[in-house]
PDB file of N, CA and C in Angstrom:
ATOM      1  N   UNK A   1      -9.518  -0.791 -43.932  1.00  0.00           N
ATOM      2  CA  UNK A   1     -10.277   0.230 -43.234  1.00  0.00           C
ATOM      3  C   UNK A   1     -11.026  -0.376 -42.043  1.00  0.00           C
ATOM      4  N   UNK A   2     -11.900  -1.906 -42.239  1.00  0.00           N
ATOM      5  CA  UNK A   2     -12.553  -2.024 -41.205  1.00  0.00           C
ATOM      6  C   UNK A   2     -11.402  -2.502 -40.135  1.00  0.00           C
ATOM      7  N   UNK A   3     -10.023  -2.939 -40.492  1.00  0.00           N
ATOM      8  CA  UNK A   3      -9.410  -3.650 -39.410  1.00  0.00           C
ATOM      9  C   UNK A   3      -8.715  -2.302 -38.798  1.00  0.00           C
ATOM     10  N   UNK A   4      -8.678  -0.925 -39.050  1.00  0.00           N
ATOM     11  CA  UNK A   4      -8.442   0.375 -38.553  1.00  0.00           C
ATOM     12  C   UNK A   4      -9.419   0.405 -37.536  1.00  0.00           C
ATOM     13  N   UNK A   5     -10.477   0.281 -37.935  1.00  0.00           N
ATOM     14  CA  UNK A   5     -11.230   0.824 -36.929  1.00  0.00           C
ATOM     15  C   UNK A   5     -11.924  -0.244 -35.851  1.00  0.00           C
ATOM     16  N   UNK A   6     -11.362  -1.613 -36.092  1.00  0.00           N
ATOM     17  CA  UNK A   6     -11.374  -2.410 -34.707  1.00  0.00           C
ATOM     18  C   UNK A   6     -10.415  -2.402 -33.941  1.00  0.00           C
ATOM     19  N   UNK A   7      -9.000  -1.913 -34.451  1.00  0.00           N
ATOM     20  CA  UNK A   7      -7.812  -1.681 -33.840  1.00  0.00           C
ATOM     21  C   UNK A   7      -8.110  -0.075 -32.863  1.00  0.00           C
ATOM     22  N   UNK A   8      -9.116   0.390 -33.469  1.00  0.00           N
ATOM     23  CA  UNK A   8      -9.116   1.863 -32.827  1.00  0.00           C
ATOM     24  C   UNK A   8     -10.091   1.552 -31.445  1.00  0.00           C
ATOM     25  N   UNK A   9     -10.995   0.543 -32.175  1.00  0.00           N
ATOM     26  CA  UNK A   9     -11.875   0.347 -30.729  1.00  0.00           C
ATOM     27  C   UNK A   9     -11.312  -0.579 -29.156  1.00  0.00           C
ATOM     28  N   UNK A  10     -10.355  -1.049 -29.912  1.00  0.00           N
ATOM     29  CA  UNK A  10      -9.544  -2.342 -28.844  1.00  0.00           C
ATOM     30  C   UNK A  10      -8.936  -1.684 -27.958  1.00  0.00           C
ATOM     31  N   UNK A  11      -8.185  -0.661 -28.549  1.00  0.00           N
ATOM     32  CA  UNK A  11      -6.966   0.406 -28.519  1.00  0.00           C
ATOM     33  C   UNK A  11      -7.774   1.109 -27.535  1.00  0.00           C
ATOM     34  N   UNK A  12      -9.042   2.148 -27.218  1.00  0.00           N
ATOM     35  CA  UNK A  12      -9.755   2.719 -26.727  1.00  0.00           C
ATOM     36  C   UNK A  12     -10.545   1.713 -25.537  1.00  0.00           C
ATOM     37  N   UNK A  13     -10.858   0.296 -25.346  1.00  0.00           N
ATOM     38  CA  UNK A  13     -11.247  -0.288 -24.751  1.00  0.00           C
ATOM     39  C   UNK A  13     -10.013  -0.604 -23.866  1.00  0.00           C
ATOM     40  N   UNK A  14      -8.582  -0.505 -24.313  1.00  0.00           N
ATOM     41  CA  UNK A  14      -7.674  -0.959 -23.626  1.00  0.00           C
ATOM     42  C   UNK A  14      -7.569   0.549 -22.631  1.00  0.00           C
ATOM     43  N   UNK A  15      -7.513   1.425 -23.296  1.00  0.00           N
ATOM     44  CA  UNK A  15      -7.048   2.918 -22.347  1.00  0.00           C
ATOM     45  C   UNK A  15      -8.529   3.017 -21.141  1.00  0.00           C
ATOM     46  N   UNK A  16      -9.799   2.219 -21.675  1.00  0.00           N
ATOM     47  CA  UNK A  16     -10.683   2.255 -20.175  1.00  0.00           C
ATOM     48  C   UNK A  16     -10.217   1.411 -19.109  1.00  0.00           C
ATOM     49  N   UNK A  17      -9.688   0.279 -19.939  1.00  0.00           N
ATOM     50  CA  UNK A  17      -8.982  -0.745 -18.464  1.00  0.00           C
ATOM     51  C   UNK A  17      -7.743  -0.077 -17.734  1.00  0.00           C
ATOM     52  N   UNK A  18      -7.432   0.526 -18.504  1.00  0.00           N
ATOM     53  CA  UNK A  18      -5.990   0.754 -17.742  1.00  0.00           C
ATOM     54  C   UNK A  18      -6.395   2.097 -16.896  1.00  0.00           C
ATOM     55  N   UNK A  19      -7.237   2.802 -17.330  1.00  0.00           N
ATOM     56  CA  UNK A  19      -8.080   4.264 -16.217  1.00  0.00           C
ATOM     57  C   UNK A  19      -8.416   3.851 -15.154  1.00  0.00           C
ATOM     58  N   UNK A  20      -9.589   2.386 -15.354  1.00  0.00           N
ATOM     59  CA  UNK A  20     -10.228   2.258 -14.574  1.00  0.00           C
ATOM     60  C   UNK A  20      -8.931   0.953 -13.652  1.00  0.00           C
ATOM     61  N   UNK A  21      -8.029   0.556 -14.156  1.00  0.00           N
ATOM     62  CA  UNK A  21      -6.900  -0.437 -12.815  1.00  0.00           C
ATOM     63  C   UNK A  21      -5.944   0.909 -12.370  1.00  0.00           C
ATOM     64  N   UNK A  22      -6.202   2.300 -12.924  1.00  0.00           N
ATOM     65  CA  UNK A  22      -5.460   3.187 -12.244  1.00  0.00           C
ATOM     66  C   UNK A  22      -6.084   3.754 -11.110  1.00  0.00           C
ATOM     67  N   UNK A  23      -7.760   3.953 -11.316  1.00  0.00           N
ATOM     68  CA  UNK A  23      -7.995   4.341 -10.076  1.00  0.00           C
ATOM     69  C   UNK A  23      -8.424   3.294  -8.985  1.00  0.00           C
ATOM     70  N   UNK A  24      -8.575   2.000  -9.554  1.00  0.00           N
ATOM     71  CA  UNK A  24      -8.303   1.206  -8.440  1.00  0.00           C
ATOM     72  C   UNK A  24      -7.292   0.733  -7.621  1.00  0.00           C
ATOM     73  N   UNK A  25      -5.867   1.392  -7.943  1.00  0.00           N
ATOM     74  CA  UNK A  25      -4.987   1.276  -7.642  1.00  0.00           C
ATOM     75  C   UNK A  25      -4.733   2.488  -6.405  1.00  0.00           C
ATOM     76  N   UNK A  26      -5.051   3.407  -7.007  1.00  0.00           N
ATOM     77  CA  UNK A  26      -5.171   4.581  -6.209  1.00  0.00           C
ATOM     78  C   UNK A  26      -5.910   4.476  -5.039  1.00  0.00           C
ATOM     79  N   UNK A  27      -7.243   4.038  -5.042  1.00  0.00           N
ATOM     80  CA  UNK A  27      -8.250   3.410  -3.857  1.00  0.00           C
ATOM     81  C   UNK A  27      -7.487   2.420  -3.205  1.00  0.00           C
ATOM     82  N   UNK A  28      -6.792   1.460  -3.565  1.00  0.00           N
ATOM     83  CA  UNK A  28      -6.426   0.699  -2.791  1.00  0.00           C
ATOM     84  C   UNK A  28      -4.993   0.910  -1.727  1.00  0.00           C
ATOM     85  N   UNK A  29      -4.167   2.236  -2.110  1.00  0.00           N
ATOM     86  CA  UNK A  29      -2.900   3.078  -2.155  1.00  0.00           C
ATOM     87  C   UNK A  29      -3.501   3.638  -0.585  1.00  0.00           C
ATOM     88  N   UNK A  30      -4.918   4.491  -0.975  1.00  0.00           N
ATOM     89  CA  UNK A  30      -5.270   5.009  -0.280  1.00  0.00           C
ATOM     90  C   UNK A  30      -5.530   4.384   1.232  1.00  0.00           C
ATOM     91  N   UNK A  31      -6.111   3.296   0.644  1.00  0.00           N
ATOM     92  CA  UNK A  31      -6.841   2.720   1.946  1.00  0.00           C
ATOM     93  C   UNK A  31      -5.441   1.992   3.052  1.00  0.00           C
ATOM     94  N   UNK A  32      -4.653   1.271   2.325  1.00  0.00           N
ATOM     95  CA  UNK A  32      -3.510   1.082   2.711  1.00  0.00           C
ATOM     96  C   UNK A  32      -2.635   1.917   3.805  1.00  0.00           C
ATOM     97  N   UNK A  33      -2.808   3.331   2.960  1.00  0.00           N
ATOM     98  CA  UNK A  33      -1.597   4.103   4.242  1.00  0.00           C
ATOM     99  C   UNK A  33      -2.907   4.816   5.251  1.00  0.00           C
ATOM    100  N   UNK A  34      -4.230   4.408   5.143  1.00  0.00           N
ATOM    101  CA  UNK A  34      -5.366   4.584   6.169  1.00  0.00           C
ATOM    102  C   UNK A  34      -4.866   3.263   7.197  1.00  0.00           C
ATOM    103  N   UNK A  35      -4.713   2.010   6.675  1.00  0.00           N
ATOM    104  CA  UNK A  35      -4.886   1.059   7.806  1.00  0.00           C
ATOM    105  C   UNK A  35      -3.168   1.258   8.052  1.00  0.00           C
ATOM    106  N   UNK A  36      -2.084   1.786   7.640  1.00  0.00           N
ATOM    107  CA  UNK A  36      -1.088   1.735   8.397  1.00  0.00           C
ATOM    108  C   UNK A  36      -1.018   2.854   9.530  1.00  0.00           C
ATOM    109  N   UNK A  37      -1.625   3.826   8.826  1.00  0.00           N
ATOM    110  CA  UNK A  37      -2.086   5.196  10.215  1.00  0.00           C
ATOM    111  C   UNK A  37      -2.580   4.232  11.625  1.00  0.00           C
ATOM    112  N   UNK A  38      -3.570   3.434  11.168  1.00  0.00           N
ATOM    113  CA  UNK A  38      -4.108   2.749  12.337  1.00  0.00           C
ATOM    114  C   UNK A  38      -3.432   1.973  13.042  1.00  0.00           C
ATOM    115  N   UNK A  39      -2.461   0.746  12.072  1.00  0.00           N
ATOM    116  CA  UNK A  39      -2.210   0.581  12.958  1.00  0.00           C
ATOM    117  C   UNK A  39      -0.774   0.656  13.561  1.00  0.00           C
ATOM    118  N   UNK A  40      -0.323   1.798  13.155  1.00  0.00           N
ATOM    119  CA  UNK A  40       0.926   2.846  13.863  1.00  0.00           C
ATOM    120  C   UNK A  40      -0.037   3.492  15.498  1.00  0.00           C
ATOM    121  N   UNK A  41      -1.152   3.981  15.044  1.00  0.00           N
ATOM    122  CA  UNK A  41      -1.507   4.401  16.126  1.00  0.00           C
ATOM    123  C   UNK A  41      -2.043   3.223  17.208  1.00  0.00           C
ATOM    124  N   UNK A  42      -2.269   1.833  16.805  1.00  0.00           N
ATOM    125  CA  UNK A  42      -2.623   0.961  17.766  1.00  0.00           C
ATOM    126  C   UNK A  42      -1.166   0.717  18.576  1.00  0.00           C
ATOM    127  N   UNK A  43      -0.570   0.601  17.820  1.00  0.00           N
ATOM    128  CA  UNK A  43       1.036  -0.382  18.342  1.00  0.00           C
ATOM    129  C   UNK A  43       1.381   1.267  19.461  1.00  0.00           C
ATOM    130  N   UNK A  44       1.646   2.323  18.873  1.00  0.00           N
ATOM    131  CA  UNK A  44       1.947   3.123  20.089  1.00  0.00           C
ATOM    132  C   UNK A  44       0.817   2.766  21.174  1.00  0.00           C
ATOM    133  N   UNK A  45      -0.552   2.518  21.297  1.00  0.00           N
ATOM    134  CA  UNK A  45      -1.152   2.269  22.388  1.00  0.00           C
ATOM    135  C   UNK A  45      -0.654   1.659  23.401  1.00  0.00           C
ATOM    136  N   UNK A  46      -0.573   0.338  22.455  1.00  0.00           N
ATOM    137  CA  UNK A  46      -0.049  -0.763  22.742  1.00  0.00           C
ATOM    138  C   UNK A  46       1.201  -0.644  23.584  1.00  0.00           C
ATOM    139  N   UNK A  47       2.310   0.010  22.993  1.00  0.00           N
ATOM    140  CA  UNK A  47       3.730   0.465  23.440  1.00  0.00           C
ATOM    141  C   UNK A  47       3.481   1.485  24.932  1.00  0.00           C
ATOM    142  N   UNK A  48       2.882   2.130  24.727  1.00  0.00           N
ATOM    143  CA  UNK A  48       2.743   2.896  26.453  1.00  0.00           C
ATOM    144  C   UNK A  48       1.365   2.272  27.617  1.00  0.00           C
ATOM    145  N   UNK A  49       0.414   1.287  26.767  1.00  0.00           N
ATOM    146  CA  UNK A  49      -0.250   0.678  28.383  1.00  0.00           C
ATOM    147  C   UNK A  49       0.708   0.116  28.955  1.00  0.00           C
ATOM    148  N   UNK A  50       0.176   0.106  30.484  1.00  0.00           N
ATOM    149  CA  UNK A  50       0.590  -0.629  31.267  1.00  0.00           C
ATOM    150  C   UNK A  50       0.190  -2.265  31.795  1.00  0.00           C
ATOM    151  N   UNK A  51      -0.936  -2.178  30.679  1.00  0.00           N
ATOM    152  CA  UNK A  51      -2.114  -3.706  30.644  1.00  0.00           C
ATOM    153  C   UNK A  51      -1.075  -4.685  30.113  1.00  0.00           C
ATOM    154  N   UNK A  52      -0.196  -4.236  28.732  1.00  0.00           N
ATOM    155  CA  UNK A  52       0.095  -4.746  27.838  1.00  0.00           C
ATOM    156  C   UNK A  52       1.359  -5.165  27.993  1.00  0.00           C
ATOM    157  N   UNK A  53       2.283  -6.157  28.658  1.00  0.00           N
ATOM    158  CA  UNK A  53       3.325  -5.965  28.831  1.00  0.00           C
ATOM    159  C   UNK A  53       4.199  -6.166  27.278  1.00  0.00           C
ATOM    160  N   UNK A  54       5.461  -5.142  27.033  1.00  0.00           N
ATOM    161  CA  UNK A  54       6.428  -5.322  26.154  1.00  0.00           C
ATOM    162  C   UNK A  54       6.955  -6.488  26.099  1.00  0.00           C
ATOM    163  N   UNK A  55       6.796  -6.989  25.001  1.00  0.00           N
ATOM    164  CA  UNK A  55       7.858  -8.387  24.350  1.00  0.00           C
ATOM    165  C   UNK A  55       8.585  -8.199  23.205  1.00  0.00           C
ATOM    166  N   UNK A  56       9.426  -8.837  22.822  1.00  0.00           N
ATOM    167  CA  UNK A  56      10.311  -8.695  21.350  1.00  0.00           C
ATOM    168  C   UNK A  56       9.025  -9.572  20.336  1.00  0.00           C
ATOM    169  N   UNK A  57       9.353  -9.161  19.234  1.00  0.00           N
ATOM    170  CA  UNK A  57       8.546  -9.586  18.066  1.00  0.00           C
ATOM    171  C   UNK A  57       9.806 -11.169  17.837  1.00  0.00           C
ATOM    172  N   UNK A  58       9.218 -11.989  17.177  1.00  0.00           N
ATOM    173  CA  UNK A  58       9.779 -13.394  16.809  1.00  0.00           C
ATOM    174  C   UNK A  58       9.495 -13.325  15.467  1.00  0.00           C
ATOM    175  N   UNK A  59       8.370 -12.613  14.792  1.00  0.00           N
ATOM    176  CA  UNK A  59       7.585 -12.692  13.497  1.00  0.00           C
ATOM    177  C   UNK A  59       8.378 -12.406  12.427  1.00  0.00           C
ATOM    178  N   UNK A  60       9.482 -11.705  12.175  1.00  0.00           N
ATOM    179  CA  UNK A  60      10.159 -11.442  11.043  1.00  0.00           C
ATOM    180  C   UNK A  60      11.738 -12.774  11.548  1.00  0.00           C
ATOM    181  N   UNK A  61      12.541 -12.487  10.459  1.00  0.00           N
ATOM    182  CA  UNK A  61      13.930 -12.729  10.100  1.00  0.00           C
ATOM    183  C   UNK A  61      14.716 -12.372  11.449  1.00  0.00           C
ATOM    184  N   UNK A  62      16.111 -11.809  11.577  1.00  0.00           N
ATOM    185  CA  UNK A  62      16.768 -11.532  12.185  1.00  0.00           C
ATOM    186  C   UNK A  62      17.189 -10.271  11.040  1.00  0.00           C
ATOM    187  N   UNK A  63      16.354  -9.748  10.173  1.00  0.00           N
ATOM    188  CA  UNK A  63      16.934  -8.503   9.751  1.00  0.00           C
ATOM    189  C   UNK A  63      17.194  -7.225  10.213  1.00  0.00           C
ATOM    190  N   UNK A  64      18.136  -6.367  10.066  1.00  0.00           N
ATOM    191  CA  UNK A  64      18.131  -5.309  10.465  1.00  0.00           C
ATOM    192  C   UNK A  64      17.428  -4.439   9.831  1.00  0.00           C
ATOM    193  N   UNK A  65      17.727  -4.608   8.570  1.00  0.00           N
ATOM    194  CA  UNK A  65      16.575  -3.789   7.356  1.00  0.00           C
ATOM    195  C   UNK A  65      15.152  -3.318   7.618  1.00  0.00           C
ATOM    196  N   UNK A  66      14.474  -1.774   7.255  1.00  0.00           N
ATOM    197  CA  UNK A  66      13.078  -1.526   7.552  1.00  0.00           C
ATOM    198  C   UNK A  66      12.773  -2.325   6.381  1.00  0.00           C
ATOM    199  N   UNK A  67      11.372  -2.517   6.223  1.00  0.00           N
ATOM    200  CA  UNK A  67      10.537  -2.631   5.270  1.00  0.00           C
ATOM    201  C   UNK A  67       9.632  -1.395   4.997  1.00  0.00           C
ATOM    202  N   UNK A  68      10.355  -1.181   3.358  1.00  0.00           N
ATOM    203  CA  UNK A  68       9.837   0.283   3.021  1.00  0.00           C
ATOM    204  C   UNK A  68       8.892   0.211   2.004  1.00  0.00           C
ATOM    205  N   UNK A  69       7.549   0.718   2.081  1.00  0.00           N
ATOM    206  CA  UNK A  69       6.613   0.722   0.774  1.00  0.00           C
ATOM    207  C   UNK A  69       6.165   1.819   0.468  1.00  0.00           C
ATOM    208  N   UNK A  70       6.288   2.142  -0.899  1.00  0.00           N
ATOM    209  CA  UNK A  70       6.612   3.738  -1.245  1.00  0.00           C
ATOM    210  C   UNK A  70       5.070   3.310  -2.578  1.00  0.00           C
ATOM    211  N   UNK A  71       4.020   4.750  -2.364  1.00  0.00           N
ATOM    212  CA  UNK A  71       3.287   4.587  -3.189  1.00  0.00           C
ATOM    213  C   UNK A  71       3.692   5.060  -4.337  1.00  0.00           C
ATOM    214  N   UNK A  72       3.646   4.725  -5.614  1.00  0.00           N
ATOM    215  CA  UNK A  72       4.136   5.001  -7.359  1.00  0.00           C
ATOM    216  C   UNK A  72       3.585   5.789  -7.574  1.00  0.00           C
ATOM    217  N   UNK A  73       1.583   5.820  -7.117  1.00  0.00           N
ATOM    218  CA  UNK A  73       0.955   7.059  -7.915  1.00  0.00           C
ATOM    219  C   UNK A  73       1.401   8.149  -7.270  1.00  0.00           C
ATOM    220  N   UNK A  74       1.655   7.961  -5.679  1.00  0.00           N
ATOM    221  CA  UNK A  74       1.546   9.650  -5.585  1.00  0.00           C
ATOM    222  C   UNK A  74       2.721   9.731  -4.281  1.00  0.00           C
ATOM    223  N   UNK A  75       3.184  10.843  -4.053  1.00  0.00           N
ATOM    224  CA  UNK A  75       4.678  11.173  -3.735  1.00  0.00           C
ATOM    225  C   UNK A  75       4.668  10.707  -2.187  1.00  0.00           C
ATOM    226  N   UNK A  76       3.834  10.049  -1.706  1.00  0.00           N
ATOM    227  CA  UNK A  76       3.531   9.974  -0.277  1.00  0.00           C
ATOM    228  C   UNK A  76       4.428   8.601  -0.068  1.00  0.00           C
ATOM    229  N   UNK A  77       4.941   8.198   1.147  1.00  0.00           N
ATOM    230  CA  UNK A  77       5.617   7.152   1.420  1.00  0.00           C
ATOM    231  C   UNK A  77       5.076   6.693   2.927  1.00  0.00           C
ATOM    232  N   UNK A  78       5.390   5.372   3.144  1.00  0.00           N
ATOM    233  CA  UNK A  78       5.027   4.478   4.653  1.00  0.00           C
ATOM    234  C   UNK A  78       6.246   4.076   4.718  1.00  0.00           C
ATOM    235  N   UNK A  79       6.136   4.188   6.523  1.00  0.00           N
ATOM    236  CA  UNK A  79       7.494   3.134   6.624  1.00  0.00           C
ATOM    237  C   UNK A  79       7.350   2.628   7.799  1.00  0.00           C
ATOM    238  N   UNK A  80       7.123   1.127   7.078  1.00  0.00           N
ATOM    239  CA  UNK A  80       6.722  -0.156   8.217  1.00  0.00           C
ATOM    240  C   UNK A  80       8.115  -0.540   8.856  1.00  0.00           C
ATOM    241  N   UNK A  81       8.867  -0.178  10.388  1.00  0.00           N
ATOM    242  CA  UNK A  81      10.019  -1.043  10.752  1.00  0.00           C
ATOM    243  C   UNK A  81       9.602  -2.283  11.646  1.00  0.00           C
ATOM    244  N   UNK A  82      10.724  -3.408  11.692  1.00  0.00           N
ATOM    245  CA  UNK A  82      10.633  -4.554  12.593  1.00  0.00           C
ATOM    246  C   UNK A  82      11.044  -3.617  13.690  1.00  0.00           C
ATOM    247  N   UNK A  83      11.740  -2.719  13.965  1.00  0.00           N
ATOM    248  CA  UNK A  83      12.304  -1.946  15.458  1.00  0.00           C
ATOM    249  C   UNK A  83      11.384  -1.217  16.447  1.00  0.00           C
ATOM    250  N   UNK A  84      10.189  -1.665  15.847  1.00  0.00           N
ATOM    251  CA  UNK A  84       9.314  -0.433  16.820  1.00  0.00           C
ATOM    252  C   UNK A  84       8.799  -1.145  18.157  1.00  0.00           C
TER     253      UNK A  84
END
């Protein structure tokens, strides 16, 4: 009986960790496709001054492939390309 009811409390201490790494997951989901908004909207800046002259990126591979990051909690998707 008493090892029931430390298994019940572990069991219940485990479902707060996993609430509380779900909504930190979510906060961090969030903030994520906030700083890719930004900086999608910097790089177009960037892409039409005339201050700024256009160069090719060197920073990745020679891939053709986007790099796609799709959030799990919630149906929303980003999509970071090397082509922009």
């Amino acid at each position: 009986m008493e090892e029931n009811s430390a298994l019940r409390a572990e069991n219940s201490e485990l479902f707060g960790v996993r609430d509380s790494l779900l909504r930190d997951q979510e906060l961090l989901s969030r903030e994520n496709e906030r700083l890719l908004k930004k900086l999608e909207d910097v790089n177009s800046v960037c892409v039409r001054s005339p201050i700024i002259p256009a160069r090719p990126t060197y920073s990745g591979s020679n891939d053709t492939e986007a790099n796609i990051w799709t959030n799990p909690v919630s149906s929303s998707a980003s999509v970071v390309s090397g082509d922009s």
